[in-house]
N, C-alpha and C. Protein backbone atom coordinates (compact mmCIF):
# COMPACT_ATOMS: atom_id res chain seq x y z
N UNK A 1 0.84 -1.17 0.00
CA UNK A 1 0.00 0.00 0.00
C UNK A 1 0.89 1.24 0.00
N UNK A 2 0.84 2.25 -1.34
CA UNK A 2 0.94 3.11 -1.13
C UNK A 2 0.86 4.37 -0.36
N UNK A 3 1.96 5.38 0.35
CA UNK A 3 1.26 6.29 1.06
C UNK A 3 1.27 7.85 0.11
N UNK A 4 0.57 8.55 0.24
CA UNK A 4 0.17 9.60 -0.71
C UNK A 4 1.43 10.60 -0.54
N UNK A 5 2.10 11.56 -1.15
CA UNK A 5 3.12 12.36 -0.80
C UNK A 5 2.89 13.46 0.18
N UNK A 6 1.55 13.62 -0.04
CA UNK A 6 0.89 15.05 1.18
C UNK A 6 0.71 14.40 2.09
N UNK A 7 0.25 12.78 2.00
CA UNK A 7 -0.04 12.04 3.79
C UNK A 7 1.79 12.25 4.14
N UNK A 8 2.83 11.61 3.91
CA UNK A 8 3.85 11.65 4.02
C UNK A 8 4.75 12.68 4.60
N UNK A 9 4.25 13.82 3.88
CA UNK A 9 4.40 15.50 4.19
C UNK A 9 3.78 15.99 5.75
N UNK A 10 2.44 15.91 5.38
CA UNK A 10 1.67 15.97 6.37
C UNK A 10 2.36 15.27 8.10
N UNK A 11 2.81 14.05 7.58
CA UNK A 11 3.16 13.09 8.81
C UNK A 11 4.42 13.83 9.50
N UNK A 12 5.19 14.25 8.80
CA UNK A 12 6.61 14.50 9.18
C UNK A 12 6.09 16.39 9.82
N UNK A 13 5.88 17.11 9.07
CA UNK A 13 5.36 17.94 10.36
C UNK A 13 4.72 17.51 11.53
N UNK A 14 3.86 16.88 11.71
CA UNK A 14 3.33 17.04 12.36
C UNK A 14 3.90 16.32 13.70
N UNK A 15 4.93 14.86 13.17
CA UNK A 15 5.79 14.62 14.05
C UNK A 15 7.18 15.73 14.40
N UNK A 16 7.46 16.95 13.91
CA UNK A 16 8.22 17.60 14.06
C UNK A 16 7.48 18.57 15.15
N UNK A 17 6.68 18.82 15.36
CA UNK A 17 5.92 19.82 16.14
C UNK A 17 5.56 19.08 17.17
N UNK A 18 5.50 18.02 17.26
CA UNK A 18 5.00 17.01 18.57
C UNK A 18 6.74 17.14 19.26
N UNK A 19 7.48 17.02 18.43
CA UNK A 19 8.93 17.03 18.89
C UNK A 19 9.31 18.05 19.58
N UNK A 20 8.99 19.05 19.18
CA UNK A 20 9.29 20.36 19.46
C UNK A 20 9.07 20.75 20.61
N UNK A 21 7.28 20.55 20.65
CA UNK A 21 6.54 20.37 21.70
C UNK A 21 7.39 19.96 23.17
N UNK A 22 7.32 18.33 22.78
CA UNK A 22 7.93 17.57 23.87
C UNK A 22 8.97 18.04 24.22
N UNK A 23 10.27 18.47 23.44
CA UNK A 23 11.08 19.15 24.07
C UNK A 23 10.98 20.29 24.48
N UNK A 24 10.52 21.14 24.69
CA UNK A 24 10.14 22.11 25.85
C UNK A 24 9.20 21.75 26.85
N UNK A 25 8.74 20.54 27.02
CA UNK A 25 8.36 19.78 28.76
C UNK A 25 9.43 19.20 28.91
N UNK A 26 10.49 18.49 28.01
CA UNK A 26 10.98 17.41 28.74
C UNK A 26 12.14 18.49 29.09
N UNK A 27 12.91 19.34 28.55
CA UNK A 27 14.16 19.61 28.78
C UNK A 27 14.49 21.22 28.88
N UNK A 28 14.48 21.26 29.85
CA UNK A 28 14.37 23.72 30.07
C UNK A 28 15.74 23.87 28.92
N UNK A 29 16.12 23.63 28.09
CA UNK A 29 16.89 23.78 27.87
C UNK A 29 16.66 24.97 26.26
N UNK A 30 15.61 23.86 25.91
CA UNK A 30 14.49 24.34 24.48
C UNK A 30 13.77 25.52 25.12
N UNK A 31 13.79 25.44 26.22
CA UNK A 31 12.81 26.65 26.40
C UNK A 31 14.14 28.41 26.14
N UNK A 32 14.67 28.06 26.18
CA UNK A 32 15.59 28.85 26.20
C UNK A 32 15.93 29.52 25.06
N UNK A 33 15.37 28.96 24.32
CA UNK A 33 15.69 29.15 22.63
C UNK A 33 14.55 30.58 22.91
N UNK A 34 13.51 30.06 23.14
CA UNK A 34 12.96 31.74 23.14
C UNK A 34 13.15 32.65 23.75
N UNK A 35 13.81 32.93 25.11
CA UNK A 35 13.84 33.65 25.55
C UNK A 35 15.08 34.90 24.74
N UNK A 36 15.91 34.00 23.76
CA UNK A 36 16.80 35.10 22.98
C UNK A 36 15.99 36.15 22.44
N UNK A 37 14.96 35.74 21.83
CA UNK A 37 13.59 36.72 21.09
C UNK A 37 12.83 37.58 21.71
N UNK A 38 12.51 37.26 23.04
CA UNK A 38 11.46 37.88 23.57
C UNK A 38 12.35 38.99 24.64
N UNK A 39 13.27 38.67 24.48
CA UNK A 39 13.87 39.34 25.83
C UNK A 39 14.42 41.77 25.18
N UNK A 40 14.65 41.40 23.67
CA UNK A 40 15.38 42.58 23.08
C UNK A 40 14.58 43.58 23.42
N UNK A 41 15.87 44.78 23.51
CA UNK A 41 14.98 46.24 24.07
C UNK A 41 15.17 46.67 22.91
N UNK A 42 14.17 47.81 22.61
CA UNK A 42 14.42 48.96 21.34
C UNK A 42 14.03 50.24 22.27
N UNK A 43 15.32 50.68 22.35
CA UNK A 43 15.32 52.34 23.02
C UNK A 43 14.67 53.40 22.59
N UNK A 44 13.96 53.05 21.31
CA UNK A 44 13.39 54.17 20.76
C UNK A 44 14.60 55.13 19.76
N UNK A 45 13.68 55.89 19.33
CA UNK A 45 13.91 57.15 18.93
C UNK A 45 15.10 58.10 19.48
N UNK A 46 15.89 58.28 19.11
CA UNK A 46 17.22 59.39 19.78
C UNK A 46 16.90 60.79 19.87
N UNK A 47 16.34 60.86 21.09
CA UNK A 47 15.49 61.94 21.55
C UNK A 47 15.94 62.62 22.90
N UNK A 48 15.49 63.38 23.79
CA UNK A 48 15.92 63.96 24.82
C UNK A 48 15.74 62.43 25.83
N UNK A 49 15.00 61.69 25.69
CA UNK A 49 14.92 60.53 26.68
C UNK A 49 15.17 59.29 26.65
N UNK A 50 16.25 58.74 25.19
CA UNK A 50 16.80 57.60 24.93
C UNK A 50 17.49 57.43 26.18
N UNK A 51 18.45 58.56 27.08
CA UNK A 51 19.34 58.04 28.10
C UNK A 51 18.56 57.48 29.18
N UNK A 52 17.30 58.12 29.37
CA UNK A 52 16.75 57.28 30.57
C UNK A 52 16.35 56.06 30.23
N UNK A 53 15.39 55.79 28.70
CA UNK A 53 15.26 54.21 29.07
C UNK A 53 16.61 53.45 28.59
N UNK A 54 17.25 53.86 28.36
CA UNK A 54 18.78 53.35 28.77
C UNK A 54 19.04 53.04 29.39
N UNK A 55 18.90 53.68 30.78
CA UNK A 55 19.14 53.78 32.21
C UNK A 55 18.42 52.75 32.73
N UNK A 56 16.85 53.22 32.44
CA UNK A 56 15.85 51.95 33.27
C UNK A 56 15.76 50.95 32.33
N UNK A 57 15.82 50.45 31.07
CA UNK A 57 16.50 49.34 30.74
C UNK A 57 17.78 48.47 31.03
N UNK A 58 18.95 49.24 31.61
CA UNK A 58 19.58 48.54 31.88
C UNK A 58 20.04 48.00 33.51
N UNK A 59 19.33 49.01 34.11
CA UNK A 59 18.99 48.32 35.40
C UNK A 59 18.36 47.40 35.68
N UNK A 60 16.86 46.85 34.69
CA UNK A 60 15.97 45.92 34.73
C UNK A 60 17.20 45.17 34.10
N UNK A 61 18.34 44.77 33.41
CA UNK A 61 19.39 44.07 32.55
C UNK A 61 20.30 43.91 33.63
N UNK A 62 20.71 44.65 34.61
CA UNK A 62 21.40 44.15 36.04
C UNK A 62 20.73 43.52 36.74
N UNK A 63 19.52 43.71 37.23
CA UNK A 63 18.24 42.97 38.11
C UNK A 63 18.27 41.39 38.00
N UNK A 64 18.03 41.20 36.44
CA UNK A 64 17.52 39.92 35.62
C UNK A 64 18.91 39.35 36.37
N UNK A 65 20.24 40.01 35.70
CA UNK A 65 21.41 38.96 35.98
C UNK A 65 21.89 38.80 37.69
N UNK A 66 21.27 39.76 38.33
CA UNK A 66 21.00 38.88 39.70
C UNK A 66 19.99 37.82 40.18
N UNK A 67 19.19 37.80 39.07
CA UNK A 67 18.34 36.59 39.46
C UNK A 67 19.01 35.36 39.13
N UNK A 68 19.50 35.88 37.97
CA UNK A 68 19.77 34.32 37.09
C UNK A 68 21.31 33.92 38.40
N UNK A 69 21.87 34.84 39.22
CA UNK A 69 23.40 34.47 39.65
C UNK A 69 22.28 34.04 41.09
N UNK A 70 21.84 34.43 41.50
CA UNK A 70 21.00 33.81 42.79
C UNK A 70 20.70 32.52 42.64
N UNK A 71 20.34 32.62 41.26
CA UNK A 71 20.18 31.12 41.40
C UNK A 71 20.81 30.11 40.87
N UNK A 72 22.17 30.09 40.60
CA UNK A 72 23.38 29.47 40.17
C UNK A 72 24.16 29.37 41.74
N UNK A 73 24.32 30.32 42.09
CA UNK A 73 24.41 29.98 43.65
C UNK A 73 24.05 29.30 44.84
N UNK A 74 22.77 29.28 44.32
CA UNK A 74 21.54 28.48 45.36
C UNK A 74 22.42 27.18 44.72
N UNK A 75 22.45 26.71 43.92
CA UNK A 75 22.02 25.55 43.14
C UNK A 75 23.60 24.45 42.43
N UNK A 76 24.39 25.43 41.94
CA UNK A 76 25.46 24.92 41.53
C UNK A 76 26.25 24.00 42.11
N UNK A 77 26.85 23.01 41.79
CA UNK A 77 28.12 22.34 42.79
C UNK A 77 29.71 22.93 41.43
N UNK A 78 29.68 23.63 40.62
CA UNK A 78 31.01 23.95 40.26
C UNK A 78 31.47 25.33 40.87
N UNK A 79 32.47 25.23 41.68
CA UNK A 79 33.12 26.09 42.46
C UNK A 79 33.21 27.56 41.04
N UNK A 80 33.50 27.49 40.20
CA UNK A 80 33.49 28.58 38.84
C UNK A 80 32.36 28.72 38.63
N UNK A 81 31.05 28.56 38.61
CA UNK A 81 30.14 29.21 38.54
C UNK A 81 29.64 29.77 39.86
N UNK A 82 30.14 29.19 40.82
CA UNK A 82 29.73 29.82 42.38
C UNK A 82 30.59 30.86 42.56
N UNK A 83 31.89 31.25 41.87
CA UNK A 83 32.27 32.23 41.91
C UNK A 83 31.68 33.10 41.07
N UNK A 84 31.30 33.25 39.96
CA UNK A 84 30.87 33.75 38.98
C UNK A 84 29.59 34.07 39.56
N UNK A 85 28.61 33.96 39.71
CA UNK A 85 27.31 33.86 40.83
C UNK A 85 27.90 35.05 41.90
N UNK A 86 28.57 35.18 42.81
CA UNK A 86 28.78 35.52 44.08
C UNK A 86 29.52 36.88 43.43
N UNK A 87 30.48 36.98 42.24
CA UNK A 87 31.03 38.21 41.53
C UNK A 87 29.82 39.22 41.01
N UNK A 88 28.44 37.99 40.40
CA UNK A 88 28.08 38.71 39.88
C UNK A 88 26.79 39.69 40.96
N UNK A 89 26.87 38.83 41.94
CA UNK A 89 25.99 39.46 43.50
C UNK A 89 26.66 40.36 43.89
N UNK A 90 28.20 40.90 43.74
CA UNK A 90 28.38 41.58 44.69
C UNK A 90 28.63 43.06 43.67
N UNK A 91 29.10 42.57 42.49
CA UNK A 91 29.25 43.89 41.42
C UNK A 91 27.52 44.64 40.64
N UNK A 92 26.59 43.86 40.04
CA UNK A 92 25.62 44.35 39.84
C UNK A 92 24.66 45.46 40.54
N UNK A 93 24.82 44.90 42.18
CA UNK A 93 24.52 46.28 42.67
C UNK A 93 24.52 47.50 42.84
N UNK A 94 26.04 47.74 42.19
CA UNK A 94 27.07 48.78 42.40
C UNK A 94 26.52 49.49 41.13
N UNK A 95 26.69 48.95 39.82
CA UNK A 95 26.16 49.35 38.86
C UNK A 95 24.93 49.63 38.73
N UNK A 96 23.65 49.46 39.50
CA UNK A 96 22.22 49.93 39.52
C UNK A 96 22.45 50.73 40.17
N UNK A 97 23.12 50.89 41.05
CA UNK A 97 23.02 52.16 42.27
C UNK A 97 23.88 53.41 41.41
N UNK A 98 24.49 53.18 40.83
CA UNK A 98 25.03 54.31 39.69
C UNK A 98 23.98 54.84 39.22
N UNK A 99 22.93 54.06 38.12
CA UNK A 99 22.38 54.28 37.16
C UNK A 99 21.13 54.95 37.62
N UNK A 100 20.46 53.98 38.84
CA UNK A 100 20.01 54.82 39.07
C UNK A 100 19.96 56.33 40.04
N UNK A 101 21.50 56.98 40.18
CA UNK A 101 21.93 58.39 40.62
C UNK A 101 21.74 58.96 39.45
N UNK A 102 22.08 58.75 38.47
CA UNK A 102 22.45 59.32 37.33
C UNK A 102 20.15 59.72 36.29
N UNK A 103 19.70 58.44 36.93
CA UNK A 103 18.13 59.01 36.71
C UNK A 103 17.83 60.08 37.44
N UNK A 104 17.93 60.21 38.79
CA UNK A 104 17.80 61.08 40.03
C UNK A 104 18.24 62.43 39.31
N UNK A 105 19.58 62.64 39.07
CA UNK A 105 20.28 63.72 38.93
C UNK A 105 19.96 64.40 37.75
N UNK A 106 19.61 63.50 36.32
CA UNK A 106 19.80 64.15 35.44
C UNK A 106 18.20 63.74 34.87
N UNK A 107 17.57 63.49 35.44
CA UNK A 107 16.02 63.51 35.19
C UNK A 107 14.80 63.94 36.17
N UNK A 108 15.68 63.63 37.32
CA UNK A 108 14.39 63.73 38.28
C UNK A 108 13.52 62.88 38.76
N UNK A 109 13.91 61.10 38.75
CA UNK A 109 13.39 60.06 38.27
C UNK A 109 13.71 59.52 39.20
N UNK A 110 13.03 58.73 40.48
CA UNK A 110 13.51 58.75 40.99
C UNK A 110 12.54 57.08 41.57
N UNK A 111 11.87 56.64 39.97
CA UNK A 111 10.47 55.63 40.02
C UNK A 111 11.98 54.48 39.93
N UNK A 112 11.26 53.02 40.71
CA UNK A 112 12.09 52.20 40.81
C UNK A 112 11.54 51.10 39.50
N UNK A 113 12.50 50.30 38.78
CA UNK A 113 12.58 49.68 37.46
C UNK A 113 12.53 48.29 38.13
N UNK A 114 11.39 47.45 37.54
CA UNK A 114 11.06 46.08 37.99
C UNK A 114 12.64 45.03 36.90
N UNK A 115 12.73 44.03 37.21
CA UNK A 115 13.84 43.11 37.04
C UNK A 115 13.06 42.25 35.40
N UNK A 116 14.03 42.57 34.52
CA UNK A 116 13.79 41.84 33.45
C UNK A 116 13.63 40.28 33.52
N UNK A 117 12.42 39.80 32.73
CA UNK A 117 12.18 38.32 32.96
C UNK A 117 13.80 37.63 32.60
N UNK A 118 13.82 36.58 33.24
CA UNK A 118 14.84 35.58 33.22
C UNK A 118 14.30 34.47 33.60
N UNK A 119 14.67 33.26 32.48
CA UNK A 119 14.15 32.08 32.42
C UNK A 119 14.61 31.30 34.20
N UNK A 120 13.50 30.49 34.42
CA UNK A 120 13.49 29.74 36.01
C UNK A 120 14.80 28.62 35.46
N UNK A 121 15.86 28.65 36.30
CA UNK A 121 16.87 27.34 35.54
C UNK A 121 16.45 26.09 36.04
N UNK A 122 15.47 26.03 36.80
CA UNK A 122 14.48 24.37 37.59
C UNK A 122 15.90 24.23 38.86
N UNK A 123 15.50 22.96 38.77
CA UNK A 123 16.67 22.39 39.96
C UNK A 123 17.73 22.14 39.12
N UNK A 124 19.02 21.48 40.41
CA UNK A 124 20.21 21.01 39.58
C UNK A 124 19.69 19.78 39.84
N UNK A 125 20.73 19.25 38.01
CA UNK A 125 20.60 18.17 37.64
C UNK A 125 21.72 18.23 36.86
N UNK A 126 22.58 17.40 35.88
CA UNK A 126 23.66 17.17 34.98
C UNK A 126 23.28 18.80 34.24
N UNK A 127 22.35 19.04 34.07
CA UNK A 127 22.63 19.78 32.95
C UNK A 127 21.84 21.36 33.53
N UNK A 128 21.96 21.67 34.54
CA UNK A 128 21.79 23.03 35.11
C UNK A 128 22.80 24.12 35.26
N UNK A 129 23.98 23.91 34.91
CA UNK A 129 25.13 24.64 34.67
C UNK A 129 25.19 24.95 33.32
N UNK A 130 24.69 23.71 32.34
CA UNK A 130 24.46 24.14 30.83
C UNK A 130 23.25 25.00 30.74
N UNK A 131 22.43 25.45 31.35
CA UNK A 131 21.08 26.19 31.14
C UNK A 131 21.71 27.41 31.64
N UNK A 132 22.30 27.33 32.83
CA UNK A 132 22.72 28.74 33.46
C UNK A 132 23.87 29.60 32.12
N UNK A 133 24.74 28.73 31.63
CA UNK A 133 25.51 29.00 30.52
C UNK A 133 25.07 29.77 29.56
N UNK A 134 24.19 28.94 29.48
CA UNK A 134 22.93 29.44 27.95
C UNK A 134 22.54 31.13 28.53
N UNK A 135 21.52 31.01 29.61
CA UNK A 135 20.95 31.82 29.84
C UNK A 135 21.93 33.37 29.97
N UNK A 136 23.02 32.92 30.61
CA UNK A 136 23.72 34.19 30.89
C UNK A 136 24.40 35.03 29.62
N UNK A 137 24.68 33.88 28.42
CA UNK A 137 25.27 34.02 27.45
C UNK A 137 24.32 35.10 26.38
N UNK A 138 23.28 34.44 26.37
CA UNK A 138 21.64 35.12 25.71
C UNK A 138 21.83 36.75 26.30
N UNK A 139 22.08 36.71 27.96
CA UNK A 139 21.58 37.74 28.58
C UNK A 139 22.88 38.81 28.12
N UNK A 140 23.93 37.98 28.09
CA UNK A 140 25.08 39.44 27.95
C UNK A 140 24.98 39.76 26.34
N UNK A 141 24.24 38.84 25.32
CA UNK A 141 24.42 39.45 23.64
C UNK A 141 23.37 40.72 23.98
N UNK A 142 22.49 40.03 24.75
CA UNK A 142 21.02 41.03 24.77
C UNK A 142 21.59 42.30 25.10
N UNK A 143 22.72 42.84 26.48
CA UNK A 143 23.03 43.67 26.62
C UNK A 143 23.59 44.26 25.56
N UNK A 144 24.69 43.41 24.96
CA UNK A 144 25.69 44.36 23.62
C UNK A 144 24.61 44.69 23.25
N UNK A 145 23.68 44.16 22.77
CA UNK A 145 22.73 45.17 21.48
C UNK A 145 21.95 46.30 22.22
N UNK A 146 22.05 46.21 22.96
CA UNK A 146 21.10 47.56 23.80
C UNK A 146 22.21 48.59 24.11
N UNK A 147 23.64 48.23 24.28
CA UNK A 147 24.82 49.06 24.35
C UNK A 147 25.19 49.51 23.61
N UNK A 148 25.00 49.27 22.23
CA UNK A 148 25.44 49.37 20.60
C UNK A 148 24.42 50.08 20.02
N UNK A 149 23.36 50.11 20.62
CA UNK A 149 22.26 50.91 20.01
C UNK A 149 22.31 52.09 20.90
N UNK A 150 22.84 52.31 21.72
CA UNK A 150 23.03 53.85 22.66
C UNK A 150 24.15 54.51 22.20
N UNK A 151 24.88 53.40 21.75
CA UNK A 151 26.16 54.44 21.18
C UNK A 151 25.42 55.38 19.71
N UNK A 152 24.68 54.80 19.17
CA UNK A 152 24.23 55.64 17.98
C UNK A 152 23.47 56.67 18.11
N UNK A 153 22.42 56.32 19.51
CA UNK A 153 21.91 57.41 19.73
C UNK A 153 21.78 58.34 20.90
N UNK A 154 22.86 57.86 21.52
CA UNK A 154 23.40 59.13 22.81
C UNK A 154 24.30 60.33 22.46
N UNK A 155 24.42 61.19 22.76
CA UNK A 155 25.07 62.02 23.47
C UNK A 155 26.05 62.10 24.27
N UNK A 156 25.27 61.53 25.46
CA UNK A 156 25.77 61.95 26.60
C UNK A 156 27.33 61.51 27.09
N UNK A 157 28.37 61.83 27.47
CA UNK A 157 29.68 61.03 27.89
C UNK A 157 28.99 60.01 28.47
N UNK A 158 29.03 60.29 29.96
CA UNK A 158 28.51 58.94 30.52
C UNK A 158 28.56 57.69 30.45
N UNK A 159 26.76 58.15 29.32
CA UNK A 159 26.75 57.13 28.85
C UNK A 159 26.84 56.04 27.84
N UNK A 160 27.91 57.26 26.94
CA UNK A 160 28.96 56.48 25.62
C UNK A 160 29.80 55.47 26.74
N UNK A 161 30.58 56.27 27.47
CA UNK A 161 31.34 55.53 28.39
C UNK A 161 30.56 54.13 28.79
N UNK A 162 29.99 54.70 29.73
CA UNK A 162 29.18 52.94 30.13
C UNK A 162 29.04 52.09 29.61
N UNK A 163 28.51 52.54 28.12
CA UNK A 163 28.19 51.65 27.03
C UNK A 163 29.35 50.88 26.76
N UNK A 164 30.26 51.49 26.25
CA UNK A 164 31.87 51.04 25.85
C UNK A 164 32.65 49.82 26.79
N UNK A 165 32.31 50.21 28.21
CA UNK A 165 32.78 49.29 29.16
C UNK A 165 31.85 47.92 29.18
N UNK A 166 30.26 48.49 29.09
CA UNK A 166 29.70 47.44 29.17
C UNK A 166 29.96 46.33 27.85
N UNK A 167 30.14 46.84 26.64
CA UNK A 167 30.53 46.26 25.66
C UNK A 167 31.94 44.95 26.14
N UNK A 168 32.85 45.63 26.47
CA UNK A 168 34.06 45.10 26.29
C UNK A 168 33.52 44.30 27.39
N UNK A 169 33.20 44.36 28.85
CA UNK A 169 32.93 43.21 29.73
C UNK A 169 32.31 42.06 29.61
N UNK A 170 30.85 42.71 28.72
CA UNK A 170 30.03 41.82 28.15
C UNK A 170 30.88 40.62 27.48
N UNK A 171 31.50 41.55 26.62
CA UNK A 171 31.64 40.42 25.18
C UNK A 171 33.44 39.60 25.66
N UNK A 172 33.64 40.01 26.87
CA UNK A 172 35.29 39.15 27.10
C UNK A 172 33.80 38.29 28.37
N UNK A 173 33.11 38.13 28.77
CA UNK A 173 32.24 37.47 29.58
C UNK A 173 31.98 36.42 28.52
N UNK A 174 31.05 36.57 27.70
CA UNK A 174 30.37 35.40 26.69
C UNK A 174 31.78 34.67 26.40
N UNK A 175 32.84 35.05 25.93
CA UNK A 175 34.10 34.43 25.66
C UNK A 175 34.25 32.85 26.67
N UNK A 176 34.61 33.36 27.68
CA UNK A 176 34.94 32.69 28.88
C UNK A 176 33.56 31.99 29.10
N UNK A 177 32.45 31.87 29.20
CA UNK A 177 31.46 31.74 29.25
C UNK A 177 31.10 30.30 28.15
N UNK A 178 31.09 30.75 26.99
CA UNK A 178 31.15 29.51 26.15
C UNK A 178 32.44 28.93 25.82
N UNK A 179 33.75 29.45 26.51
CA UNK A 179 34.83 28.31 26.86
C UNK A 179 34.20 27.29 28.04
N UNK A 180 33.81 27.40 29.02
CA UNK A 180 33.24 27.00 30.04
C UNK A 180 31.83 25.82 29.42
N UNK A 181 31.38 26.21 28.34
CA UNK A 181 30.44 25.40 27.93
C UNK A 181 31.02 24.61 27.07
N UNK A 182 31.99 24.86 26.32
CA UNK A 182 32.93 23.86 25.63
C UNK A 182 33.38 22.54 26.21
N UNK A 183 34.16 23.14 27.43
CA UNK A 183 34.70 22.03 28.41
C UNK A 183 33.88 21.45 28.65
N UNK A 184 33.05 21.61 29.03
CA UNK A 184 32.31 20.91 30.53
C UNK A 184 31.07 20.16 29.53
N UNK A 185 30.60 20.66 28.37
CA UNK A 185 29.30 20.19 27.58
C UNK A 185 29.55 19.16 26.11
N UNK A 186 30.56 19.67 25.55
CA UNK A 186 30.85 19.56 24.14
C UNK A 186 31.91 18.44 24.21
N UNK A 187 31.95 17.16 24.26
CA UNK A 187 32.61 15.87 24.15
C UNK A 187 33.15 15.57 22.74
């Protein structure tokens, strides 16, 4: 018995989407794939107020990466990500408490910025250091592009400066970051 080329067609999507499916219950790992998409800021327009949601964008972009290090901490058994976790608890603060002086001072702003979503990494298991990897890696491109898009439309020193630093930290971070996922993931 013949099968028709559209039943055939038909079959293979539809087992591709059941796949798909299943892997985002069975493994947080797929879920992760979206959060690269959903997460991007667009600062708008280069206007008198690109620097503030600059500002309160990238504080909600420090927030998120204390969630995600809280809970690499809670959770981790590799002494390098528990450092990395505990670096990133004790420096992120420092940098919101800047940013937001710099709303205060040069806006008058003085409303507090809720914490950008960041994917739940579940419990540890073999592969919760590879999710934390992922996630942090996603989170520092997300920053370059929100840093790279202020350089075009700021002004201000500041926060060319900031931008510039945040760039270079960011992107020597993802480095080390997916060396770390090399070792430890990639056989």
């Amino acid at each position: 018995m013949k099968i028709s080329r559209f039943l055939t067609i038909s079959l293979v999507i539809v087992a591709f989407v059941i796949g798909i499916g299943a892997g985002y219950l069975i493994a947080p790992e797929y879920a992760m794939a979206g959060y690269e998409t959903k997460q991007m800021v667009d600062l708008g327009k280069a206007d008198k107020y690109v620097d503030l949601r600059y500002l309160n964008a990238m504080i909600a972009h420090h927030e998120g990466a204390i969630i995600l290090a809280q809970q690499a901490k809670e959770k981790t058994q590799r002494p390098e990500i528990k450092k990395l976790a505990e670096d990133i608890l004790a420096g992120e603060p420092l940098a919101i408490t800047e940013l937001y002086q710099w709303k205060k001072d040069w806006y008058k702003d003085i409303r507090k910025v809720d914490a950008k979503a960041v994917p739940n990494l579940g419990e540890y298991d073999e592969n919760f250091d590879l999710r934390f990897l992922n996630a942090l890696i996603t989170h520092h491109e997300e920053g370059i592009v929100m840093a790279k898009e202020v350089r075009l439309k700021s002004t201000r020193a500041e926060v060319l400066n900031n931008a510039d630093s945040f760039i270079e930290y960011l992107s020597n971070g993802i480095t080390m970051l997916k060396e770390w996922r090399t070792e430890w993931y990639v056989k």
